[in-house]
N, C-alpha and C. Protein backbone atom coordinates (compact mmCIF):
# COMPACT_ATOMS: atom_id res chain seq x y z
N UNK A 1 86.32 82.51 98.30
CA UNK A 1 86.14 82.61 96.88
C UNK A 1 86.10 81.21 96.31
N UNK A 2 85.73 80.99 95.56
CA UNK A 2 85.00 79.72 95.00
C UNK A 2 86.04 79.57 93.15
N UNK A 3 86.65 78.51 93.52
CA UNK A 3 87.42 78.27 92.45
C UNK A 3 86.48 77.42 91.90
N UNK A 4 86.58 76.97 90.30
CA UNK A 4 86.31 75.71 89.06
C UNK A 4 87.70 75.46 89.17
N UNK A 5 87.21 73.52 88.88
CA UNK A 5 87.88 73.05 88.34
C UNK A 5 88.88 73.48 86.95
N UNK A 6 88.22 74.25 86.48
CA UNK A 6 88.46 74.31 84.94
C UNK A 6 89.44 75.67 84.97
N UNK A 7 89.09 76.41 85.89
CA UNK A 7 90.36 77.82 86.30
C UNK A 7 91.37 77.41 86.99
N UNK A 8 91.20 75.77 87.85
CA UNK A 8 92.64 75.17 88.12
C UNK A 8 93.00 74.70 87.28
N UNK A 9 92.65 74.28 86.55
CA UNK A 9 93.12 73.78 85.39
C UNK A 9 94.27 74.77 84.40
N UNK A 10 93.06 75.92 83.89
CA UNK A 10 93.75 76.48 83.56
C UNK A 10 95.12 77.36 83.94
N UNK A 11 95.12 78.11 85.09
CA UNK A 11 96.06 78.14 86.05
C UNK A 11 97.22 77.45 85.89
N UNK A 12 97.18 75.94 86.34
CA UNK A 12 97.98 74.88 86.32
C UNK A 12 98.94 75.10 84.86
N UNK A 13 97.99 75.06 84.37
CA UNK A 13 98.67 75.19 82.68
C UNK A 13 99.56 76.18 82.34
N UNK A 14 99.06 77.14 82.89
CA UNK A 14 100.01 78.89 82.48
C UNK A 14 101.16 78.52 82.86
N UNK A 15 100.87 78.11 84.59
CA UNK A 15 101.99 78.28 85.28
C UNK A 15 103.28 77.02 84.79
N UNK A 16 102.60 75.81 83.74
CA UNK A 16 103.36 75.12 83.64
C UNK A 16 104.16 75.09 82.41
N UNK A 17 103.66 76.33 81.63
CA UNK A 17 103.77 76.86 80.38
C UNK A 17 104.89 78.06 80.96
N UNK A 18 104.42 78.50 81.63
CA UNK A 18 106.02 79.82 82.55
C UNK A 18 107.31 79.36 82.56
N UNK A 19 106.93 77.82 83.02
CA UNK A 19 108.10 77.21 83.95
C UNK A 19 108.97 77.18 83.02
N UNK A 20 108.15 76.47 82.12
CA UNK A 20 109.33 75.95 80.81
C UNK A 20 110.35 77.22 80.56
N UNK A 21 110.01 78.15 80.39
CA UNK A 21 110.36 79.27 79.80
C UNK A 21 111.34 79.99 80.43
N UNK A 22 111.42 80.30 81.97
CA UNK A 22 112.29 80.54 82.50
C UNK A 22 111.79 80.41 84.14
N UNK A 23 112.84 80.45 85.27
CA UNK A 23 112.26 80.72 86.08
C UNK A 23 111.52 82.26 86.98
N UNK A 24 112.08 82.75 86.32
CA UNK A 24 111.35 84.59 86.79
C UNK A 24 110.39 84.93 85.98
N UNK A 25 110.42 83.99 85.06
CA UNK A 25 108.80 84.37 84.43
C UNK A 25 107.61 83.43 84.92
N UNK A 26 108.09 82.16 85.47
CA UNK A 26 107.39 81.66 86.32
C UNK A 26 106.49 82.31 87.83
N UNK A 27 107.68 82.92 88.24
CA UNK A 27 107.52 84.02 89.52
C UNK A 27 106.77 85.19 88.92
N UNK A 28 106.88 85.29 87.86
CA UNK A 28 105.69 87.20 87.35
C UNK A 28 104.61 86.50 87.06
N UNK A 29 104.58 85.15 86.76
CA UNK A 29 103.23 84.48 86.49
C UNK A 29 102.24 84.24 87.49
N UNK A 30 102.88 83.98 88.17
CA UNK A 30 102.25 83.42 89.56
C UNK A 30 102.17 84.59 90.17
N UNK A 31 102.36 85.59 90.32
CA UNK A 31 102.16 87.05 91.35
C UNK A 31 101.11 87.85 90.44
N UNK A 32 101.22 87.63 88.88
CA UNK A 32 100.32 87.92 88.24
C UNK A 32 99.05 87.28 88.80
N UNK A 33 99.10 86.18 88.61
CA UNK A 33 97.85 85.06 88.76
C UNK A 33 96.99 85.72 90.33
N UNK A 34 98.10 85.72 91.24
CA UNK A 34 97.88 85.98 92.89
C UNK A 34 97.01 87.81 93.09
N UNK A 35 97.76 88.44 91.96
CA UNK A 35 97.15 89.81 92.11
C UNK A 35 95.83 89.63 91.52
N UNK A 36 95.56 88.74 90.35
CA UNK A 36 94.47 89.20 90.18
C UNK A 36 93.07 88.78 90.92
N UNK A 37 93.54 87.19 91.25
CA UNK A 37 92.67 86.77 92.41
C UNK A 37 92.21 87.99 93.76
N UNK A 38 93.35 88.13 93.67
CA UNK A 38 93.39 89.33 95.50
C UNK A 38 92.93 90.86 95.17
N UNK A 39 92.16 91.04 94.03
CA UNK A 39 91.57 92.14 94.31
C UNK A 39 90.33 92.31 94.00
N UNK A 40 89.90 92.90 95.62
CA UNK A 40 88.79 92.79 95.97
C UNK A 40 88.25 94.30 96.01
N UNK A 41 86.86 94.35 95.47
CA UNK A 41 86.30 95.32 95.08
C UNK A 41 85.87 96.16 96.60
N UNK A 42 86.64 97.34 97.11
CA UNK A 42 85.64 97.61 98.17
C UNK A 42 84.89 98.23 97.64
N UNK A 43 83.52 98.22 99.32
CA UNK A 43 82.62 98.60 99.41
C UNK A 43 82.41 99.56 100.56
N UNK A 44 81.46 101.13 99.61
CA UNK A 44 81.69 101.59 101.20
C UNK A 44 80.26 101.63 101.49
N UNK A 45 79.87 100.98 102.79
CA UNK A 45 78.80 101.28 103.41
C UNK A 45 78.11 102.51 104.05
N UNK A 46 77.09 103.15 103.54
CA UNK A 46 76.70 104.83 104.18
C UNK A 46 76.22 104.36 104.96
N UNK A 47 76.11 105.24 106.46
CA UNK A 47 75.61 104.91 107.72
C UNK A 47 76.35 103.72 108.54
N UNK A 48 77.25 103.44 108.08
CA UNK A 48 78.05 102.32 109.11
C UNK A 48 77.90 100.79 108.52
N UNK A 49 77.92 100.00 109.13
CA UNK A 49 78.31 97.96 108.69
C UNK A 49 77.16 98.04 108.44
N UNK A 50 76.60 97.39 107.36
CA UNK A 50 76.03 96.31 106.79
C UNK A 50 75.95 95.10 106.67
N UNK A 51 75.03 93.94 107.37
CA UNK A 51 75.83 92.43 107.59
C UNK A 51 75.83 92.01 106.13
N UNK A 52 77.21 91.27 105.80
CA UNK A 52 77.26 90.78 104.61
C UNK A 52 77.83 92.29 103.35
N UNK A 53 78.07 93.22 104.09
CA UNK A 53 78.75 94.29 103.15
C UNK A 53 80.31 93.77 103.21
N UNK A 54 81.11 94.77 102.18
CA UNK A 54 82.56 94.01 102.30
C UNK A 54 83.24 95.42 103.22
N UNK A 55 83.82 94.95 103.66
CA UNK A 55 85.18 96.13 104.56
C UNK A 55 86.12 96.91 103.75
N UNK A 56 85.30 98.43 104.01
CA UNK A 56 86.16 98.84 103.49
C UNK A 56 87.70 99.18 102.90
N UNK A 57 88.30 98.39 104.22
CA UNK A 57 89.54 98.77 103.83
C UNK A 57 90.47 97.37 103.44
N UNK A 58 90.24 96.67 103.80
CA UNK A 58 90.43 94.97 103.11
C UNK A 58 89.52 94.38 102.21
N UNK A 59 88.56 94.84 102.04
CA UNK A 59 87.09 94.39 100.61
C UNK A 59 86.67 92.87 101.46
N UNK A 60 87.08 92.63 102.60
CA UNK A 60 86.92 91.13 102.90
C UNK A 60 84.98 91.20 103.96
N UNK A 61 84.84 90.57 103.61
CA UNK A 61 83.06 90.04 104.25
C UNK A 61 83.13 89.66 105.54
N UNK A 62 82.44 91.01 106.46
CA UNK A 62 82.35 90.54 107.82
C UNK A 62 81.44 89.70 108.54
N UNK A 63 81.44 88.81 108.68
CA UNK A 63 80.02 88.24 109.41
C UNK A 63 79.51 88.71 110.49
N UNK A 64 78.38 89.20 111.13
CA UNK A 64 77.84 89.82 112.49
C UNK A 64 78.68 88.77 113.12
N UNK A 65 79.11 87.38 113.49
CA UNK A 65 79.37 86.92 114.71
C UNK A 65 80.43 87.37 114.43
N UNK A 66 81.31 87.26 113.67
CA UNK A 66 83.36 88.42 113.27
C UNK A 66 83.15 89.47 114.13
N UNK A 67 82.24 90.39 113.70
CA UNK A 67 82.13 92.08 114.04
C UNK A 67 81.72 91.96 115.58
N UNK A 68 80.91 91.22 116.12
CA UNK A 68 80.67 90.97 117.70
C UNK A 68 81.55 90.79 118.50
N UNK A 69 82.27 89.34 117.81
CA UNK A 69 83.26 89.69 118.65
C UNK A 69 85.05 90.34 118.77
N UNK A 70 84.53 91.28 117.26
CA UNK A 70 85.80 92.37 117.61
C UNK A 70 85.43 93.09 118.43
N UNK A 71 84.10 93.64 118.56
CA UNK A 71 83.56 94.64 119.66
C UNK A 71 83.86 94.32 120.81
N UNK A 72 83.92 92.75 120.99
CA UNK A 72 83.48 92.60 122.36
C UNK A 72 85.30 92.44 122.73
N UNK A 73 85.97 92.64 121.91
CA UNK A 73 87.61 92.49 122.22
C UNK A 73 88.37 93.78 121.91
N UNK A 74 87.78 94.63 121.51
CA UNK A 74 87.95 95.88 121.27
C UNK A 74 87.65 96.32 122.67
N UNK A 75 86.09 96.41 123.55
CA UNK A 75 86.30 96.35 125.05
C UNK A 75 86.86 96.07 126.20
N UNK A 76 87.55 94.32 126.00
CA UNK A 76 87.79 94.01 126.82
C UNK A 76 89.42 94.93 126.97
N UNK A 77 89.76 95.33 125.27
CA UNK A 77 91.67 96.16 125.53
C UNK A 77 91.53 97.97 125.92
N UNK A 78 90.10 97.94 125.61
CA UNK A 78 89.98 99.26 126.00
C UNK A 78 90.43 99.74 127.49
N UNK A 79 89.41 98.56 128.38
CA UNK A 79 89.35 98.45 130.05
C UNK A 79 91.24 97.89 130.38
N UNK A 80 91.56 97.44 129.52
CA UNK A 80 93.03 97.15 129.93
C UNK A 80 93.65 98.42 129.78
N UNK A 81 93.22 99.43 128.59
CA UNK A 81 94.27 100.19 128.07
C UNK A 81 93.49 102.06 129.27
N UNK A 82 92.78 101.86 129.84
CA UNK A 82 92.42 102.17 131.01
C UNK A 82 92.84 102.20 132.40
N UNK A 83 92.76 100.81 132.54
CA UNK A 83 93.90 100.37 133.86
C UNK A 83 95.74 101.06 133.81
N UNK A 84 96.26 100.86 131.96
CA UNK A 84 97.17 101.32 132.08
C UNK A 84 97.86 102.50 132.31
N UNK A 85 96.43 103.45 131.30
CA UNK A 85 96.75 104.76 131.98
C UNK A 85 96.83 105.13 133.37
N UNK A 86 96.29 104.43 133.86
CA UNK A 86 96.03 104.98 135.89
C UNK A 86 97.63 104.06 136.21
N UNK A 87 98.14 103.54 135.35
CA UNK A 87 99.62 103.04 136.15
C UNK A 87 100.74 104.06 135.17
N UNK A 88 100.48 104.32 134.37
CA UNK A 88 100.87 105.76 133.59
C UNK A 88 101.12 106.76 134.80
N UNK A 89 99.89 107.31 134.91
CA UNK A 89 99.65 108.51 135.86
C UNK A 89 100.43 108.16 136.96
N UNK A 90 100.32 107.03 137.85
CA UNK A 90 101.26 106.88 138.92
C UNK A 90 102.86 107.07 138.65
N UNK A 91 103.01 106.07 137.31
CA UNK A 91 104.56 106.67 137.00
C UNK A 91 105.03 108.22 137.04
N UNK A 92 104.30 108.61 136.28
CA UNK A 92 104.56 110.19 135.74
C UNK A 92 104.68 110.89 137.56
N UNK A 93 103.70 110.30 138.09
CA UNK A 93 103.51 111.07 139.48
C UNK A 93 105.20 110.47 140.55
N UNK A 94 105.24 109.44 140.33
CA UNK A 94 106.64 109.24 140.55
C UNK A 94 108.30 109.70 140.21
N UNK A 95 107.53 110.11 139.26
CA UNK A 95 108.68 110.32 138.15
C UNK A 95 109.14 112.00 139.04
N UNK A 96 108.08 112.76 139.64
CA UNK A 96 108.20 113.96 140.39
C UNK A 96 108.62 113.94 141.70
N UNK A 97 108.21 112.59 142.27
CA UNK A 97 108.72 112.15 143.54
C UNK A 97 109.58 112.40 143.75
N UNK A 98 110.61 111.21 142.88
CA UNK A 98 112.09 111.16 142.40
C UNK A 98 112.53 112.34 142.57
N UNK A 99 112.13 112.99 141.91
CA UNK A 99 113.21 114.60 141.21
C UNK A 99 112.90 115.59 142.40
N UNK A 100 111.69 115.89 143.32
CA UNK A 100 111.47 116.09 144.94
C UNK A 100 112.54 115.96 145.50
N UNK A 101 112.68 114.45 145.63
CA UNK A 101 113.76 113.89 146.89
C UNK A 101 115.13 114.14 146.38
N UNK A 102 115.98 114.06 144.85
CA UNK A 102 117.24 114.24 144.73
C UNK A 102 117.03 116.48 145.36
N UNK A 103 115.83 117.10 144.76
CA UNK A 103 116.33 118.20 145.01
C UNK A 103 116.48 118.86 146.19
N UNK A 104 115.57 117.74 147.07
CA UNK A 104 115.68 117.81 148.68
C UNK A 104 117.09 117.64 149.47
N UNK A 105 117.85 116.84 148.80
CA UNK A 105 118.93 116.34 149.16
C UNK A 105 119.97 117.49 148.71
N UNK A 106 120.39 117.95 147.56
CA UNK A 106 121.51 118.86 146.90
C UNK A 106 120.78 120.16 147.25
N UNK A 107 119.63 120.71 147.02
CA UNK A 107 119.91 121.69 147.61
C UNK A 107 118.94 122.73 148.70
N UNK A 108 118.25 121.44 149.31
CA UNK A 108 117.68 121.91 150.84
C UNK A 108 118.54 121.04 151.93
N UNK A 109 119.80 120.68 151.46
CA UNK A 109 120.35 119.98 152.64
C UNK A 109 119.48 118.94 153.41
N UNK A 110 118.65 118.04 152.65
CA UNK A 110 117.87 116.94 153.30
C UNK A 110 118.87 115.40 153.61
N UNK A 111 118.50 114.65 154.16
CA UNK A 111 119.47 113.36 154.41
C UNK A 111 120.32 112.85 153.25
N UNK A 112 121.16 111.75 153.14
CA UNK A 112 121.83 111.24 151.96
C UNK A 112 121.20 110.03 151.16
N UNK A 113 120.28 109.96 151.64
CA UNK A 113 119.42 108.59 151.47
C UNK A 113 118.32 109.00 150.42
N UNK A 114 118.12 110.60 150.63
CA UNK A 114 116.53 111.11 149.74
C UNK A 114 117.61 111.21 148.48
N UNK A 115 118.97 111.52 147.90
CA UNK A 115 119.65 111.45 146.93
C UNK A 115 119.51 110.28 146.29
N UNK A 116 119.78 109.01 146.78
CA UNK A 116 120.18 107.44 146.23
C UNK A 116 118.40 107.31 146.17
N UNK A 117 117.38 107.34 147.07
CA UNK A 117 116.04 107.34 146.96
C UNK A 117 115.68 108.37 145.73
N UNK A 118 115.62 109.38 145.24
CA UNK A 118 115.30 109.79 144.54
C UNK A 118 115.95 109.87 143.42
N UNK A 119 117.39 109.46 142.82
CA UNK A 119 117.64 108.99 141.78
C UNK A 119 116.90 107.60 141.12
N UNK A 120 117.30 106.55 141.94
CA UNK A 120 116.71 105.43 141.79
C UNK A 120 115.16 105.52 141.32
N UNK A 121 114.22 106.09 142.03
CA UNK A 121 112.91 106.59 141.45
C UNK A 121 112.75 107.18 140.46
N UNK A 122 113.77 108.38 140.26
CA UNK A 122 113.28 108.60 139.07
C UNK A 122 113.74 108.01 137.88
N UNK A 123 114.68 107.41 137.49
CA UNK A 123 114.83 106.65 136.76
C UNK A 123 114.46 105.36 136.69
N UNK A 124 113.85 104.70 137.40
CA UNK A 124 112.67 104.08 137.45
C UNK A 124 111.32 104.18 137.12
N UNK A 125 111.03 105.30 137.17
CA UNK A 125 109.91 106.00 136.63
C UNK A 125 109.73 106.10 135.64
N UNK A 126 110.89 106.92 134.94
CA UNK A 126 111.14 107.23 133.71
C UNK A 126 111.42 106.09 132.86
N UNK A 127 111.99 104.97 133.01
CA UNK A 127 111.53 103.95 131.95
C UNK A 127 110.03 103.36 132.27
N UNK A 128 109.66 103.57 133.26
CA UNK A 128 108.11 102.80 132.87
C UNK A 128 107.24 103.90 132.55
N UNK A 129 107.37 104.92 132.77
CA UNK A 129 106.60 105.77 131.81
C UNK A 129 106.83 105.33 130.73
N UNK A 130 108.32 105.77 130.14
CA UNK A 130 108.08 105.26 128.58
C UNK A 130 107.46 104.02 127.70
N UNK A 131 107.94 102.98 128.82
CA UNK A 131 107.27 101.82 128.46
C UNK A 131 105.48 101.65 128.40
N UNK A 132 105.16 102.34 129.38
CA UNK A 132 103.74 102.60 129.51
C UNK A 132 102.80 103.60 128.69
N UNK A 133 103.54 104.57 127.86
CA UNK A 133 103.13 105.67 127.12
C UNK A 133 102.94 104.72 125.91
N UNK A 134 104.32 103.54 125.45
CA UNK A 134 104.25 103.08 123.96
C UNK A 134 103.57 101.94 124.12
N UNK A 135 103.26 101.28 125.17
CA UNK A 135 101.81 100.39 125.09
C UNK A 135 100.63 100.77 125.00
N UNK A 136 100.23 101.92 125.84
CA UNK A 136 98.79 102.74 125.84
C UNK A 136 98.83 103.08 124.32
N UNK A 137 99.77 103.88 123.09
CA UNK A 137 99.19 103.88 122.10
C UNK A 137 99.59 102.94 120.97
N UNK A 138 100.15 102.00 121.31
CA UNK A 138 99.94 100.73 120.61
C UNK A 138 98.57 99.72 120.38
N UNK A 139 98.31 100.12 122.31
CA UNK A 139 96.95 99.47 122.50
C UNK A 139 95.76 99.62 121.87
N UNK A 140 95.85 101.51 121.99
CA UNK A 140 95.13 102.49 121.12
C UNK A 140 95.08 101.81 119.58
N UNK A 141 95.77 102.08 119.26
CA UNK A 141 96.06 102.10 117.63
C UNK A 141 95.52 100.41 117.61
N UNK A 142 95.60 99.05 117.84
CA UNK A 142 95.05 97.99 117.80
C UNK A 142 93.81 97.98 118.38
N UNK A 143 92.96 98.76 118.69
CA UNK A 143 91.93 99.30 119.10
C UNK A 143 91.17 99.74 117.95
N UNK A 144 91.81 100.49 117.47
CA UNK A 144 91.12 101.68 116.21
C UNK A 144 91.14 100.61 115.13
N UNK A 145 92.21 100.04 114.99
CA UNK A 145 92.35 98.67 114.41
C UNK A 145 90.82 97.79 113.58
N UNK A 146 90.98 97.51 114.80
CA UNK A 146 89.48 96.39 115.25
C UNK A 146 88.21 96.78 114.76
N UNK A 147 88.59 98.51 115.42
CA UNK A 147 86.82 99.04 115.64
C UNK A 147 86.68 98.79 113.80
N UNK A 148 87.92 99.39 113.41
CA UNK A 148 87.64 99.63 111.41
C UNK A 148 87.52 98.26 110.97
N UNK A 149 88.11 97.23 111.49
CA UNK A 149 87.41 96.24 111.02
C UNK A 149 86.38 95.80 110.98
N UNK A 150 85.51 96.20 111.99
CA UNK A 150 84.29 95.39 112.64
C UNK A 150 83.33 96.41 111.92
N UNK A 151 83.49 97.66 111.28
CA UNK A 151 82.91 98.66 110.59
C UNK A 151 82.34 100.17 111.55
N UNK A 152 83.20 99.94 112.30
CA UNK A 152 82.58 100.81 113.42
C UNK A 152 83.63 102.63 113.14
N UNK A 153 82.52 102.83 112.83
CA UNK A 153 83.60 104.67 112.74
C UNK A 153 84.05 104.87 114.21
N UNK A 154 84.82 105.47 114.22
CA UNK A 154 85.19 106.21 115.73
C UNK A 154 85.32 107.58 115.58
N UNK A 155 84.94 108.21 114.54
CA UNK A 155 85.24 109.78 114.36
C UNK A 155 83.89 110.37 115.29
N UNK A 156 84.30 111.50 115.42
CA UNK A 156 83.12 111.95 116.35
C UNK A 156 81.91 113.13 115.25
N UNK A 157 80.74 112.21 115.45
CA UNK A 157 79.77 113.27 114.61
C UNK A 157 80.20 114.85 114.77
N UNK A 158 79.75 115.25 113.90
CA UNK A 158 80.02 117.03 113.33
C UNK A 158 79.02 117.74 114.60
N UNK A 159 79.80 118.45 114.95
CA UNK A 159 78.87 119.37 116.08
C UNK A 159 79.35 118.88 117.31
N UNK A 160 80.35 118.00 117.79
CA UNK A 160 80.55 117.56 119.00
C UNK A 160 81.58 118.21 119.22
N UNK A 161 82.23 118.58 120.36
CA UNK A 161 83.62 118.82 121.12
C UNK A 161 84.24 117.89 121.44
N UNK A 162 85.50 118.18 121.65
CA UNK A 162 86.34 117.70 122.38
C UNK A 162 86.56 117.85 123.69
N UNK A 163 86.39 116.82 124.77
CA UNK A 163 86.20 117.17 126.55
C UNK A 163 87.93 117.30 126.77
């Protein structure tokens, strides 16, 4: 946004006209001043981004090279948040191991070792599942993030299913 001289000026002045007066009216002056600068008119684009339209949900101006490379970083956490699920799935699949081997032990009379082995697993499991469930939709959600920044819908056109 493109200030004048003459709106710092004036500015300058209010705020030095506040001061005198008290200091919390200094502070409503200046948040005054700050709100009115900071609001930005959105825009909603039909059919998706427009280069040089404003974002809908911040009113702020994306440039095609901005929006490129959210896309192209929006991909690269996707393929991460991919990889994590397949170490997800192994947890979760561990997490059954575990609970196998303690029930092998108490009550199919299996060795004493599948007990201490299958506690240990599964509670091992069970925190990296959890840990791995609240990164995958963290990842997600900074994902969805991005895409809305970069102007990209992710809703699925009308008439599609869910696989």
């Amino acid at each position: 946004m493109h200030t004048s001289e003459s709106d710092l000026t004036r500015r300058e002045e209010a705020t030095t006209a506040t001061t005198a007066a008290g200091a919390t009216d200094a502070t409503d002056a200046t948040d005054a001043t700050k709100a009115a600068d900071a609001q930005p008119t959105p825009v909603t684009v039909p059919g998706g981004f427009a280069p040089g339209a404003r974002h809908v949900v911040t009113g702020k101006r994306v440039s095609p090279e901005r929006r490129e490379a959210l896309i192209r970083e929006a991909d690269v956490q996707t393929r991460a948040i991919m990889n994590l699920e397949v170490w997800k799935r192994i947890a979760y699949s561990l997490l059954a191991v575990g609970a196998l081997l303690a029930y092998w032990n108490i009550y199919q009379g299996g060795p004493a070792w599948a007990l201490i082995v299958g506690i240990g697993t599964f509670v091992l499991s069970a925190l990296a599942s959890v840990m791995l469930y609240m990164v995958v939709e963290r990842g997600k959600a900074n994902v969805r993030t991005m895409m809305t920044a970069a102007g990209v819908s992710l809703e699925r056109p009308s008439g599609t299913k869910k696989k």
